[in-house]
N, C-alpha and C. Protein backbone atom coordinates (compact mmCIF):
# COMPACT_ATOMS: atom_id res chain seq x y z
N UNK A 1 26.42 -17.01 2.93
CA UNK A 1 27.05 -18.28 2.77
C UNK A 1 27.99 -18.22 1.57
N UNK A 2 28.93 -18.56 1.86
CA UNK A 2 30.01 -18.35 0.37
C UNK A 2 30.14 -19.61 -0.51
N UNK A 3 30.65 -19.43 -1.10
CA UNK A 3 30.72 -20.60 -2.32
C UNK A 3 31.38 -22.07 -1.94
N UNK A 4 30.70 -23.11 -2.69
CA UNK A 4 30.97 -24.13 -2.09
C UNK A 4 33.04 -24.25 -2.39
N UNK A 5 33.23 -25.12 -1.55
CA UNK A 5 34.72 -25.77 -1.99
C UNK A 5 35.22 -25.83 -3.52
N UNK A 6 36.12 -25.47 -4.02
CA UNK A 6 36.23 -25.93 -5.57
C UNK A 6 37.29 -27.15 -5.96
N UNK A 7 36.85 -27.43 -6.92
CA UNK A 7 38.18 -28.58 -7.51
C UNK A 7 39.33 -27.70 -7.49
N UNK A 8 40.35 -29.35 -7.80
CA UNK A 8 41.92 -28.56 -8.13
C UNK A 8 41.71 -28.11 -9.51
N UNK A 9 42.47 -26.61 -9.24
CA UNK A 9 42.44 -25.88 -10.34
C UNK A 9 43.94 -24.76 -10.36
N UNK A 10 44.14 -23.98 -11.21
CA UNK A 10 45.02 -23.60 -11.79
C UNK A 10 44.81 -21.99 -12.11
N UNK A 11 45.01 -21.32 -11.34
CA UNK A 11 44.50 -19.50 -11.71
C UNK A 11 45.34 -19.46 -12.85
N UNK A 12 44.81 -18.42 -14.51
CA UNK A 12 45.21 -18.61 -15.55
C UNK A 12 44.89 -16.86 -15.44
N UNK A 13 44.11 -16.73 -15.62
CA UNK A 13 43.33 -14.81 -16.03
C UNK A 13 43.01 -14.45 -14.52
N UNK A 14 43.12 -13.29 -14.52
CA UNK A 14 42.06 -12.08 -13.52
C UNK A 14 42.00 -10.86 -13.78
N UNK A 15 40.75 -10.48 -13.56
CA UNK A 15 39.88 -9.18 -14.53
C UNK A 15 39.97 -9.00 -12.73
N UNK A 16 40.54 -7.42 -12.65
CA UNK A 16 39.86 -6.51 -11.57
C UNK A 16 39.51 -5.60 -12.16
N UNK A 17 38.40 -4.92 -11.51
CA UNK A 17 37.31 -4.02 -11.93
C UNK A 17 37.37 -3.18 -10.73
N UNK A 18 37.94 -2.10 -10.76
CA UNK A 18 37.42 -1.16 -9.04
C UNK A 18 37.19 -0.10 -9.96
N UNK A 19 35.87 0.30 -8.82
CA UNK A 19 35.24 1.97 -8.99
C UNK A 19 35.18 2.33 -7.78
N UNK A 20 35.30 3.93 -8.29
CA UNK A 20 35.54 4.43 -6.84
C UNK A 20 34.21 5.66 -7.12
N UNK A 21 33.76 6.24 -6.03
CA UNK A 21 33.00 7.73 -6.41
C UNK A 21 32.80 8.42 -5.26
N UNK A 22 33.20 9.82 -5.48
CA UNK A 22 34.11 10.78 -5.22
C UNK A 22 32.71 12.15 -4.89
N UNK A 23 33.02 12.58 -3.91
CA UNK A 23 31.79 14.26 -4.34
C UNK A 23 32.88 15.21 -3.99
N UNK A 24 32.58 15.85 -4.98
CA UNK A 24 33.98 16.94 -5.62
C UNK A 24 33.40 18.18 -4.72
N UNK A 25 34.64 19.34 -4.58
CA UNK A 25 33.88 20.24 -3.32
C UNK A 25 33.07 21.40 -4.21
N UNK A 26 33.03 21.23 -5.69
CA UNK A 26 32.23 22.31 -6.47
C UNK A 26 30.68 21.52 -6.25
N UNK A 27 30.40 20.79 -5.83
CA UNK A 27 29.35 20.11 -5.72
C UNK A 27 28.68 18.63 -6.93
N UNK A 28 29.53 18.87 -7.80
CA UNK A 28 29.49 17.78 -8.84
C UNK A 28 30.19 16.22 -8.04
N UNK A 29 30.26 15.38 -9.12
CA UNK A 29 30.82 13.99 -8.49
C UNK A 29 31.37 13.11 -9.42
N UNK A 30 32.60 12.29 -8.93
CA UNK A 30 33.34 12.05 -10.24
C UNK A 30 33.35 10.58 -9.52
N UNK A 31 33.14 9.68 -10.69
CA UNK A 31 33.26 8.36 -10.82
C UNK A 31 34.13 7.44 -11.22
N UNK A 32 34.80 6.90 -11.22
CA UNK A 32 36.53 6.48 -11.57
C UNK A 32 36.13 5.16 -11.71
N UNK A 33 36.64 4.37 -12.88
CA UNK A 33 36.93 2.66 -12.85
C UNK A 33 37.87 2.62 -13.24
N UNK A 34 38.48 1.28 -13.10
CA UNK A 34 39.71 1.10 -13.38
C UNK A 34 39.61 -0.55 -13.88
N UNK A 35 39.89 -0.94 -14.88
CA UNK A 35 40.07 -2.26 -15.34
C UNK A 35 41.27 -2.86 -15.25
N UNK A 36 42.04 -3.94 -14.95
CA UNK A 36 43.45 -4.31 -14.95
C UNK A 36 43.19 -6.01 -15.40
N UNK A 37 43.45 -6.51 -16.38
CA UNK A 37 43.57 -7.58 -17.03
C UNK A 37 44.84 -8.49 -16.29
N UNK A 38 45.11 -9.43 -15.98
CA UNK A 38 46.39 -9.95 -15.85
C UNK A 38 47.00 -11.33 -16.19
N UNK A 39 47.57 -12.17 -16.74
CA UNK A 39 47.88 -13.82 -16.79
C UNK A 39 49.00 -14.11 -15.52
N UNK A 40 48.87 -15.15 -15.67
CA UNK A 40 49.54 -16.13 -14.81
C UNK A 40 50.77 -16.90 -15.52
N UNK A 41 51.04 -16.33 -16.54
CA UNK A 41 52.11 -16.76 -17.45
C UNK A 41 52.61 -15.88 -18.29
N UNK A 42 53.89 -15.66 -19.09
CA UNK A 42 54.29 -14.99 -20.17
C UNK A 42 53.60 -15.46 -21.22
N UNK A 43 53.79 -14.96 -22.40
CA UNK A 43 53.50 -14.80 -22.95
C UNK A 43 53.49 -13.54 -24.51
N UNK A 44 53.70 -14.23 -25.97
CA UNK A 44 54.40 -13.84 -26.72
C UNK A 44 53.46 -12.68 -27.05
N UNK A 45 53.67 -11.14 -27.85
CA UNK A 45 53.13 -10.54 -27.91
C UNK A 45 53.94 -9.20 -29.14
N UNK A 46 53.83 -9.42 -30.39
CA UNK A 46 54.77 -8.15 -31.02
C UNK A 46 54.28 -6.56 -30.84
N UNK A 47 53.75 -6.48 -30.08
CA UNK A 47 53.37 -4.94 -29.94
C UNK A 47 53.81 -4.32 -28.92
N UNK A 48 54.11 -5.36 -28.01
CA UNK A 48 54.72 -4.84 -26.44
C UNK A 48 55.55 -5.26 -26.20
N UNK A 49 57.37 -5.43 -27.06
CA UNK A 49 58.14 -5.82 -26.93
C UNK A 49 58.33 -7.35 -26.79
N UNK A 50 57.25 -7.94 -27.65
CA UNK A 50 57.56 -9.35 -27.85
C UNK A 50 57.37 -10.19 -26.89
N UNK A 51 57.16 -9.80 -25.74
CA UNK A 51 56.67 -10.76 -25.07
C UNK A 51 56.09 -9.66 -23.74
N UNK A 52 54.53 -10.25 -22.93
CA UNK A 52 53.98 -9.69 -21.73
C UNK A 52 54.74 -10.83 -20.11
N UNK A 53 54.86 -10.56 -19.49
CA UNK A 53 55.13 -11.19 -18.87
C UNK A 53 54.15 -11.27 -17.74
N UNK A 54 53.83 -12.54 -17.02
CA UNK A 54 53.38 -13.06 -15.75
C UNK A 54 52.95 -11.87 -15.12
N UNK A 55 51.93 -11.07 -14.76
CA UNK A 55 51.41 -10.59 -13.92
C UNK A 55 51.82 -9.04 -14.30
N UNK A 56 52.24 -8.68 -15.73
CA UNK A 56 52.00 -7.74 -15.78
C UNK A 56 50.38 -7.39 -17.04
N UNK A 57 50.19 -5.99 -16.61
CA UNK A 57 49.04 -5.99 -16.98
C UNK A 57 48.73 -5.94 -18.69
N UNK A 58 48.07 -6.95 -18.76
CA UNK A 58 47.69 -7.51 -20.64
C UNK A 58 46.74 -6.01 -20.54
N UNK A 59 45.46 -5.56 -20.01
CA UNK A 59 44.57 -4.65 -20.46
C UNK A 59 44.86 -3.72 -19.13
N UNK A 60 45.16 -2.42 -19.23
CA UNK A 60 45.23 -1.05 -17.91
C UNK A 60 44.36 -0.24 -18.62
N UNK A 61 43.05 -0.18 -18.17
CA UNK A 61 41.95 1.28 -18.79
C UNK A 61 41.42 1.70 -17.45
N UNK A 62 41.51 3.15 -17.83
CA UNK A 62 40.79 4.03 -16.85
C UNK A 62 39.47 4.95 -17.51
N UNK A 63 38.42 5.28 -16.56
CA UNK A 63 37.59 5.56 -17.02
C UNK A 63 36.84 7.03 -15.53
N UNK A 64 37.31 8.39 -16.09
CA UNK A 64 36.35 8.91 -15.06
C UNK A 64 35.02 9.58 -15.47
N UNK A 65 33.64 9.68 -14.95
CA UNK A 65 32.88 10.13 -15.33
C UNK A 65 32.55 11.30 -14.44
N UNK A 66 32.32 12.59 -14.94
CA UNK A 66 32.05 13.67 -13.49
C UNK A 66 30.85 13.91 -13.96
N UNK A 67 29.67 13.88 -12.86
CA UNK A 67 28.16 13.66 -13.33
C UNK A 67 27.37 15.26 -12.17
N UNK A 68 26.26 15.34 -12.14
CA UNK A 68 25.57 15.94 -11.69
C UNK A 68 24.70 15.16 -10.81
N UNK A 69 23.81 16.01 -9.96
CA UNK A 69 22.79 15.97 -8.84
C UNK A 69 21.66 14.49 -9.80
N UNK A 70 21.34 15.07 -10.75
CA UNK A 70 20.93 14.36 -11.73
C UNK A 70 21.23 13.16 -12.52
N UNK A 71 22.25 13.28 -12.63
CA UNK A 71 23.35 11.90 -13.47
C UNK A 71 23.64 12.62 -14.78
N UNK A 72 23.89 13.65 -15.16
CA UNK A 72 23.76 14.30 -16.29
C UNK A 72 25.39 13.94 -16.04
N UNK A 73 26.13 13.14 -17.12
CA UNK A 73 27.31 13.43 -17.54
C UNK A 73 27.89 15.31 -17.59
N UNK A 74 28.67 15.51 -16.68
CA UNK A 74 29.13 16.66 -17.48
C UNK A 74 30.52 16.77 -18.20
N UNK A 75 31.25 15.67 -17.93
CA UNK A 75 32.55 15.54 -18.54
C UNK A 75 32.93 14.18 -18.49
N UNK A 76 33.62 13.21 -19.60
CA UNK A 76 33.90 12.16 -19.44
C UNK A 76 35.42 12.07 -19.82
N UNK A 77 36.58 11.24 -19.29
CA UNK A 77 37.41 10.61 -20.04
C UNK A 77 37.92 9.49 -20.15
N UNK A 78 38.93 8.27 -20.73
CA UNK A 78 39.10 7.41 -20.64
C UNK A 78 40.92 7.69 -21.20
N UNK A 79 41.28 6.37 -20.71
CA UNK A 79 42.67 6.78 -20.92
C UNK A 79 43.28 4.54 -20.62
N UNK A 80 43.91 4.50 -22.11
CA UNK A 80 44.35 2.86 -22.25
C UNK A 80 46.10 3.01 -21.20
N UNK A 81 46.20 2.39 -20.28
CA UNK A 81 47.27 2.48 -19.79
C UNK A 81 48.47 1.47 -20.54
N UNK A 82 47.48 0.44 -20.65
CA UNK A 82 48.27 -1.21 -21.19
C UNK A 82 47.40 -1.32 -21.91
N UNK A 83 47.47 -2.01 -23.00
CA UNK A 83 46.25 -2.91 -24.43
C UNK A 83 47.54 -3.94 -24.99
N UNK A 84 47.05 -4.85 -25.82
CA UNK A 84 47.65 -5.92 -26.49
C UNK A 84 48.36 -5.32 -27.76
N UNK A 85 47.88 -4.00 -28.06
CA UNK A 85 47.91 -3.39 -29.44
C UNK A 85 48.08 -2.24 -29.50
N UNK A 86 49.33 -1.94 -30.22
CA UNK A 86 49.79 -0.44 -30.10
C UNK A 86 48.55 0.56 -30.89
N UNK A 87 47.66 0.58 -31.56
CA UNK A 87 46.41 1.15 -31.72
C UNK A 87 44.94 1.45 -30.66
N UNK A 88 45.61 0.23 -29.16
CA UNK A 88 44.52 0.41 -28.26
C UNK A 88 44.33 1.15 -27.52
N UNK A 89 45.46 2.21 -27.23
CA UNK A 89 45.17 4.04 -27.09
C UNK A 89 44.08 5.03 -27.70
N UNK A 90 44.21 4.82 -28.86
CA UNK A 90 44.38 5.76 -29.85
C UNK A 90 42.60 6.44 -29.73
N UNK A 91 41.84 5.02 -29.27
CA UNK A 91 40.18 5.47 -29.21
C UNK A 91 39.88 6.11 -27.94
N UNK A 92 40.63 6.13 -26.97
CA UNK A 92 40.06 6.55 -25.64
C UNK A 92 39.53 8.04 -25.60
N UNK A 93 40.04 8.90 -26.31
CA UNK A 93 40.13 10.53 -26.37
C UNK A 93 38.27 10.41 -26.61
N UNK A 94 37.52 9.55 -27.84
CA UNK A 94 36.53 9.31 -27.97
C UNK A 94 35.37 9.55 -27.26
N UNK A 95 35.52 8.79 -25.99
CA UNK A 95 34.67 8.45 -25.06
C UNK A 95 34.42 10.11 -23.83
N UNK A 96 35.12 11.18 -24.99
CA UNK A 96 34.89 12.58 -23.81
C UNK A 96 33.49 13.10 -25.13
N UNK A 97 32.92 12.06 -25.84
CA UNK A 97 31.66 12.52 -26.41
C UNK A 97 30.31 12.09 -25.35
N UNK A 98 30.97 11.70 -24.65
CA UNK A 98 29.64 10.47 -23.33
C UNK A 98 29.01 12.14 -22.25
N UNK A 99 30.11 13.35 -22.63
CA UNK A 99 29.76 14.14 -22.28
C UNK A 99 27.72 14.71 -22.70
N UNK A 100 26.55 15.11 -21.68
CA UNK A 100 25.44 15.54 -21.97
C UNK A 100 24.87 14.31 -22.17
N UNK A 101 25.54 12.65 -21.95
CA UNK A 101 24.15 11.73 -21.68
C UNK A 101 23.99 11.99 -20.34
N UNK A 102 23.06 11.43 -19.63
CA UNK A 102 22.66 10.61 -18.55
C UNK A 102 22.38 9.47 -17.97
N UNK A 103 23.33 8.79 -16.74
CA UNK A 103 23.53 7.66 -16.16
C UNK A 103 21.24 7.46 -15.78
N UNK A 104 20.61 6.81 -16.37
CA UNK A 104 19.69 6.37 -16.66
C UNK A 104 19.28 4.91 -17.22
N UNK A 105 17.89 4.73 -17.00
CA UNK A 105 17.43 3.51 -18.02
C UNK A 105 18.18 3.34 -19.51
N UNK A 106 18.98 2.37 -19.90
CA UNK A 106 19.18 2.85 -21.01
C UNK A 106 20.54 3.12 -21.12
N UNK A 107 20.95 3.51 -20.24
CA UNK A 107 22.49 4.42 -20.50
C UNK A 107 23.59 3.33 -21.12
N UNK A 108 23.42 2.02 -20.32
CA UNK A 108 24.85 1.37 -21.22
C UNK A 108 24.26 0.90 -22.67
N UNK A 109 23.08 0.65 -22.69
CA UNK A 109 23.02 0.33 -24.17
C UNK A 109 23.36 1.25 -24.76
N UNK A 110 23.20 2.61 -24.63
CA UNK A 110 23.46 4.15 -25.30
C UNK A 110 25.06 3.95 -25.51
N UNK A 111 26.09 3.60 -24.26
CA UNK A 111 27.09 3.24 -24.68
C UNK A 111 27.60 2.28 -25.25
N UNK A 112 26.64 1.11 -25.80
CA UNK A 112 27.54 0.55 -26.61
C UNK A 112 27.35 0.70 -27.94
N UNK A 113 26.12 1.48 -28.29
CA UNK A 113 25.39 1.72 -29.51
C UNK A 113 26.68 2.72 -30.14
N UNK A 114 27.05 3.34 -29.08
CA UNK A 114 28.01 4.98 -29.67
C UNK A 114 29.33 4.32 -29.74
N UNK A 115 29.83 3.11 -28.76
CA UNK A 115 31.19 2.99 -29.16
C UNK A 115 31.43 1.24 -29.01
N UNK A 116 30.26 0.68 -29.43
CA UNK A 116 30.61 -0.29 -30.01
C UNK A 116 31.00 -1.04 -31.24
N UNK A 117 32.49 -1.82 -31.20
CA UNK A 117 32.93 -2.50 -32.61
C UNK A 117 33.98 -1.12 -32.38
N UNK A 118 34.10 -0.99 -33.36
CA UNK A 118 35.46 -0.41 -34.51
C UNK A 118 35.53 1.14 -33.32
N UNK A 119 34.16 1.51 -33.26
CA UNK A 119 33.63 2.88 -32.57
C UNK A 119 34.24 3.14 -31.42
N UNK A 120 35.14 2.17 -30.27
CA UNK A 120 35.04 2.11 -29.62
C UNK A 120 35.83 0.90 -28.64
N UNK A 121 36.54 0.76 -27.39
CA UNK A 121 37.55 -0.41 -26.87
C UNK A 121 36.17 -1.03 -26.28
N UNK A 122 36.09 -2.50 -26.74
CA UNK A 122 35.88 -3.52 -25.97
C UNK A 122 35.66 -3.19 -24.05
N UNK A 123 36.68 -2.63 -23.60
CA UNK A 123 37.16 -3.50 -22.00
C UNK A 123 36.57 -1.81 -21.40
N UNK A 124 36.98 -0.98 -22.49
CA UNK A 124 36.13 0.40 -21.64
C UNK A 124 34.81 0.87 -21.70
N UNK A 125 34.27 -0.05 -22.92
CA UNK A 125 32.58 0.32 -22.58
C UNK A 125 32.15 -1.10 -21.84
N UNK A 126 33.03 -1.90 -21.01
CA UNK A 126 32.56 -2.79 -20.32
C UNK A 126 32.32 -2.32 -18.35
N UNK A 127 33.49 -1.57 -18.62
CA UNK A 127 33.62 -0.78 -17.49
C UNK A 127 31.66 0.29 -17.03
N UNK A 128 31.34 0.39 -18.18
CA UNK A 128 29.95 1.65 -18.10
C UNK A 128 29.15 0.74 -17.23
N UNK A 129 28.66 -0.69 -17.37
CA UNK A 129 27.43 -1.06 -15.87
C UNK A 129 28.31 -0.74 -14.46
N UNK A 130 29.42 -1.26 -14.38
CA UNK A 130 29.86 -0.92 -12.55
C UNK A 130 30.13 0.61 -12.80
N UNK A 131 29.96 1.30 -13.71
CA UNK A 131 30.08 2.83 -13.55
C UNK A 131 28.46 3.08 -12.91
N UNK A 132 27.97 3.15 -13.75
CA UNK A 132 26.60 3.28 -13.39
C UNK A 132 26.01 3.20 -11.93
N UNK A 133 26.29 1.50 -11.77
CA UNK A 133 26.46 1.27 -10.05
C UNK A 133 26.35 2.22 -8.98
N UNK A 134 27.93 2.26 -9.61
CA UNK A 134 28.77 3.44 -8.59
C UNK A 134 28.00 4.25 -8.40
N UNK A 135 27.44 5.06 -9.38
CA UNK A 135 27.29 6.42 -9.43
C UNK A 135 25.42 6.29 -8.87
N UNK A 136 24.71 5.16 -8.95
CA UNK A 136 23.46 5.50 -7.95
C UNK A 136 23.86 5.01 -6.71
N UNK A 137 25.34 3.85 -6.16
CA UNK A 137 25.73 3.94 -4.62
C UNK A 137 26.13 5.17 -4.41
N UNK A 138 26.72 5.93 -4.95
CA UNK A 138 27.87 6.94 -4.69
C UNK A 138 26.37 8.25 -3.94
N UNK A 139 25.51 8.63 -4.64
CA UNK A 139 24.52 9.62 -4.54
C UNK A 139 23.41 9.33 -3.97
N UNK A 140 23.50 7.92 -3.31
CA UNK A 140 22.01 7.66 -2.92
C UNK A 140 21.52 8.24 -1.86
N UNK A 141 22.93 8.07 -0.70
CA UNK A 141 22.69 8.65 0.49
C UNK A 141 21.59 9.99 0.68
N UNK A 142 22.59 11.10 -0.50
CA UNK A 142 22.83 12.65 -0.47
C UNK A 142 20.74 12.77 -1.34
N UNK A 143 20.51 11.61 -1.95
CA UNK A 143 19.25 11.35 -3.04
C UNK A 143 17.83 11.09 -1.98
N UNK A 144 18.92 10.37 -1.29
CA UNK A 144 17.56 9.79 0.00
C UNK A 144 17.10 11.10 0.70
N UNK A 145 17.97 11.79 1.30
CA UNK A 145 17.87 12.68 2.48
C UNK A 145 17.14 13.33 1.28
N UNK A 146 17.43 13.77 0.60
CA UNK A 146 16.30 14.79 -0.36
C UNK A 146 15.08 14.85 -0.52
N UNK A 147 14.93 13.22 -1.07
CA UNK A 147 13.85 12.65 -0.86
C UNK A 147 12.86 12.82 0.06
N UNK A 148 13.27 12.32 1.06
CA UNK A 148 12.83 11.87 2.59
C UNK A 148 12.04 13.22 3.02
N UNK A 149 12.68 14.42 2.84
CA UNK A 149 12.19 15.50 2.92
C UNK A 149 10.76 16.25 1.97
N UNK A 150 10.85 15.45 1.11
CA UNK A 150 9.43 15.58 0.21
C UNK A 150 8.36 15.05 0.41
N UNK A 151 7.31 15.79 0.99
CA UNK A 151 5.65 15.64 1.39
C UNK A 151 5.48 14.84 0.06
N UNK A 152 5.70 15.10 -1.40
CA UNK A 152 5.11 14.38 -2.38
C UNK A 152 6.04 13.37 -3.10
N UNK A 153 6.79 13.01 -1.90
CA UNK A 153 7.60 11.91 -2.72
C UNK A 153 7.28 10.60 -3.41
N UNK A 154 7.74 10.91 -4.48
CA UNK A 154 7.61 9.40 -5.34
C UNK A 154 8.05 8.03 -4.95
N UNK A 155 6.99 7.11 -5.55
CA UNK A 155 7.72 6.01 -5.12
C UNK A 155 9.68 5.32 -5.51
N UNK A 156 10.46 5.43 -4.34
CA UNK A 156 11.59 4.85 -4.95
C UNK A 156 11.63 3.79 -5.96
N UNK A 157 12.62 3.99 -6.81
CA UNK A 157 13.00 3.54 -8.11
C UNK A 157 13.33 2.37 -7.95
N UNK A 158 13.96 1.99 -6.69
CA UNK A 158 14.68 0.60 -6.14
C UNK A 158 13.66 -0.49 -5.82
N UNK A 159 12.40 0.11 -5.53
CA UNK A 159 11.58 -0.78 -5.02
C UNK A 159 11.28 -1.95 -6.58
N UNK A 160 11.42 -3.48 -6.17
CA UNK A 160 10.77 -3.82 -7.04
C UNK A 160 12.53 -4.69 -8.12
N UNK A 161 13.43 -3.95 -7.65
CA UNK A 161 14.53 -3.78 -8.48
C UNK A 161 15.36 -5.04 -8.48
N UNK A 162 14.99 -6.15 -6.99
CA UNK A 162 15.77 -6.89 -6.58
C UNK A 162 14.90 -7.94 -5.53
N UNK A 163 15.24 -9.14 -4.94
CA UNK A 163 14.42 -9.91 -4.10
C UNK A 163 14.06 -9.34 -2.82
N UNK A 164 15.56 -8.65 -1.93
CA UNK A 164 15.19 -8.20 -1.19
C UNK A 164 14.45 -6.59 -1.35
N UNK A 165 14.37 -6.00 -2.58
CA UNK A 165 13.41 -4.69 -2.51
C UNK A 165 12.13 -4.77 -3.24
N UNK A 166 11.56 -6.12 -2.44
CA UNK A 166 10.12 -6.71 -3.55
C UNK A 166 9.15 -5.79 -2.37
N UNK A 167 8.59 -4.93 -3.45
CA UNK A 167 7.58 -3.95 -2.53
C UNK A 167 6.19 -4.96 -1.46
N UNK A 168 5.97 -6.17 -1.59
CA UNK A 168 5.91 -6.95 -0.92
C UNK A 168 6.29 -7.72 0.20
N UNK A 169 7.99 -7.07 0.45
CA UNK A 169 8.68 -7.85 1.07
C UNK A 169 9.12 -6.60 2.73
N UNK A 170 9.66 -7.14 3.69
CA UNK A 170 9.95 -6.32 4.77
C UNK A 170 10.93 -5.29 4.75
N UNK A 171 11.75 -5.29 4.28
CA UNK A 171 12.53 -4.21 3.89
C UNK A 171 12.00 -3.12 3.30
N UNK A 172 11.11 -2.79 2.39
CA UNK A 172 9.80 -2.30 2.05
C UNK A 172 9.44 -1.68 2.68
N UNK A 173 8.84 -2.28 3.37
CA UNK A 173 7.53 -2.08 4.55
C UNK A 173 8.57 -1.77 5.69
N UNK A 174 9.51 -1.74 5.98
CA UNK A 174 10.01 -0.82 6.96
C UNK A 174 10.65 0.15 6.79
N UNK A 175 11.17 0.08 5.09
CA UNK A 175 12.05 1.84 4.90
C UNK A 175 10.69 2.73 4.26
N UNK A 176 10.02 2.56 3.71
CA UNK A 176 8.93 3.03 2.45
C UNK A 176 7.65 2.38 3.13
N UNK A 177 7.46 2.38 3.77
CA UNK A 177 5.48 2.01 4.64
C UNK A 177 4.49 2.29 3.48
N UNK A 178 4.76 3.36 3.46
CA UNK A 178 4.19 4.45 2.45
C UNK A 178 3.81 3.60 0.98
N UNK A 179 4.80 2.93 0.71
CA UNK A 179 4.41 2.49 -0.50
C UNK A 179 5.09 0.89 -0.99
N UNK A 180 5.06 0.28 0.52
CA UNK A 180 4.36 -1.35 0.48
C UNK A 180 3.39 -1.60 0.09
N UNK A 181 3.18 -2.97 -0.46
CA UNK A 181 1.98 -3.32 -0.51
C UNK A 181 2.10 -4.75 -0.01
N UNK A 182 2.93 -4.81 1.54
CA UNK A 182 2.80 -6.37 2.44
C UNK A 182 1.90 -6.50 2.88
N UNK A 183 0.82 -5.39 3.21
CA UNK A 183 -0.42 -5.36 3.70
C UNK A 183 -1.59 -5.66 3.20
N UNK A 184 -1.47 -5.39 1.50
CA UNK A 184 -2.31 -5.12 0.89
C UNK A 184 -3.40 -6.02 0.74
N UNK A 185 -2.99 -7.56 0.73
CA UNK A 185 -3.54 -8.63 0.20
C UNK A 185 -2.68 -9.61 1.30
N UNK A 186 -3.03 -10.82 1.67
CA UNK A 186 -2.76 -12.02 2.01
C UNK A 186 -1.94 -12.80 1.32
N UNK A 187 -0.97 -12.75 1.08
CA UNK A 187 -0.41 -13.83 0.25
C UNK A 187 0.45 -15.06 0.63
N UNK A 188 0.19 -15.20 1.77
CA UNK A 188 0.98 -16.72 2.25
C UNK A 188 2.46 -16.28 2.60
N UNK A 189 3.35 -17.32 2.17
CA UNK A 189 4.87 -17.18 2.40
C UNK A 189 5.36 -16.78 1.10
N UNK A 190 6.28 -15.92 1.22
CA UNK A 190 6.81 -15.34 -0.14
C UNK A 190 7.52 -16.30 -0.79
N UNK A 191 7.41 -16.21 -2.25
CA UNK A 191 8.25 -17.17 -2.90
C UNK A 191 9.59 -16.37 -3.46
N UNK A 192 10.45 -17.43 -3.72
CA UNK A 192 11.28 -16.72 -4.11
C UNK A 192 11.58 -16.46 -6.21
N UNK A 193 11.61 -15.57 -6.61
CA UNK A 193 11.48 -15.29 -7.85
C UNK A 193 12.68 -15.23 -8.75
């Protein structure tokens, strides 16, 4: 069901956010975002020739991450296409230290701890949760089949993660049998949480 009707209103800002992810033919996998800031008006600005104009881009950051089977970062970069501020280049080279973390519990706080404030652009360690995303849509497929193939497989990580993957719930109990628990107990009609 989509969103109700809205009042009259006036588009002013729009933030696009696309990620893309990629399996490279060396067997690694590269993760791409792209941020693009934009107004709906000019606007004065001394760093970018005095004025931005209508629909061109106030913030252009790119961000690729090339990761492993694992999520092991093995190479990162970032690169400011557009910023408000002729200094908002200058940090991106930075973010090829993200090299040897891992997309994990944890991981964007890790990135904002390392390049947040002064350490670091605002709009490109905002980009790291839909990186993340990406990168367990991007591998899940290739993660499952792996899985699936293991006599001692663990319980998936997803279960539990969301309403519809409440290990209680049917989706559950029809991908993972194994490790529902709709059976377990009686519990009436599910609520919603």
């Amino acid at each position: 069901m989509p969103l109700s009707p809205p009042a009259a209103r006036t588009l002013l800002h729009q933030r696009d956010i696309v990620c893309r992810g990629y399996r490279r033919d060396d067997g690694l996998w590269d993760i791409e975002a792209r941020l693009i800031d934009t107004k709906t008006y000019d606007f004065d600005n001394a760093d970018r020739g005095g004025r931005i104009r209508a629909g061109d881009p106030l913030h252009e950051m790119m961000v690729r991450v090339t990761i492993d089977d694992d999520f092991l970062i093995r190479q990162a970069e970032a690169a400011t296409l557009a910023g408000p501020f002729s200094p908002c280049a200058d940090i991106a080279p930075a973010f090829a230290e993200l090299a040897g973390l891992r997309i994990a519990k944890g991981f964007v706080a890790e990135v904002r701890q390392r390049f947040g404030g002064v350490r670091g652009c605002t709009h490109i360690v905002e980009m790291f949760g839909p990186i993340a995303t990406t990168a367990y849509q991007t591998l899940s497929a290739a993660r499952e089949r792996k899985a699936a193939a293991d006599p001692d497989r663990k319980r998936p990580g997803v279960i539990d993660q969301c309403h519809a993957l409440s290990a209680d719930g049917p989706v559950v109990a029809r991908l993972w049998p194994r490790f529902s628990t709709a059976g377990a107990i009686s519990q009436g009609p599910r609520k919603r949480r």
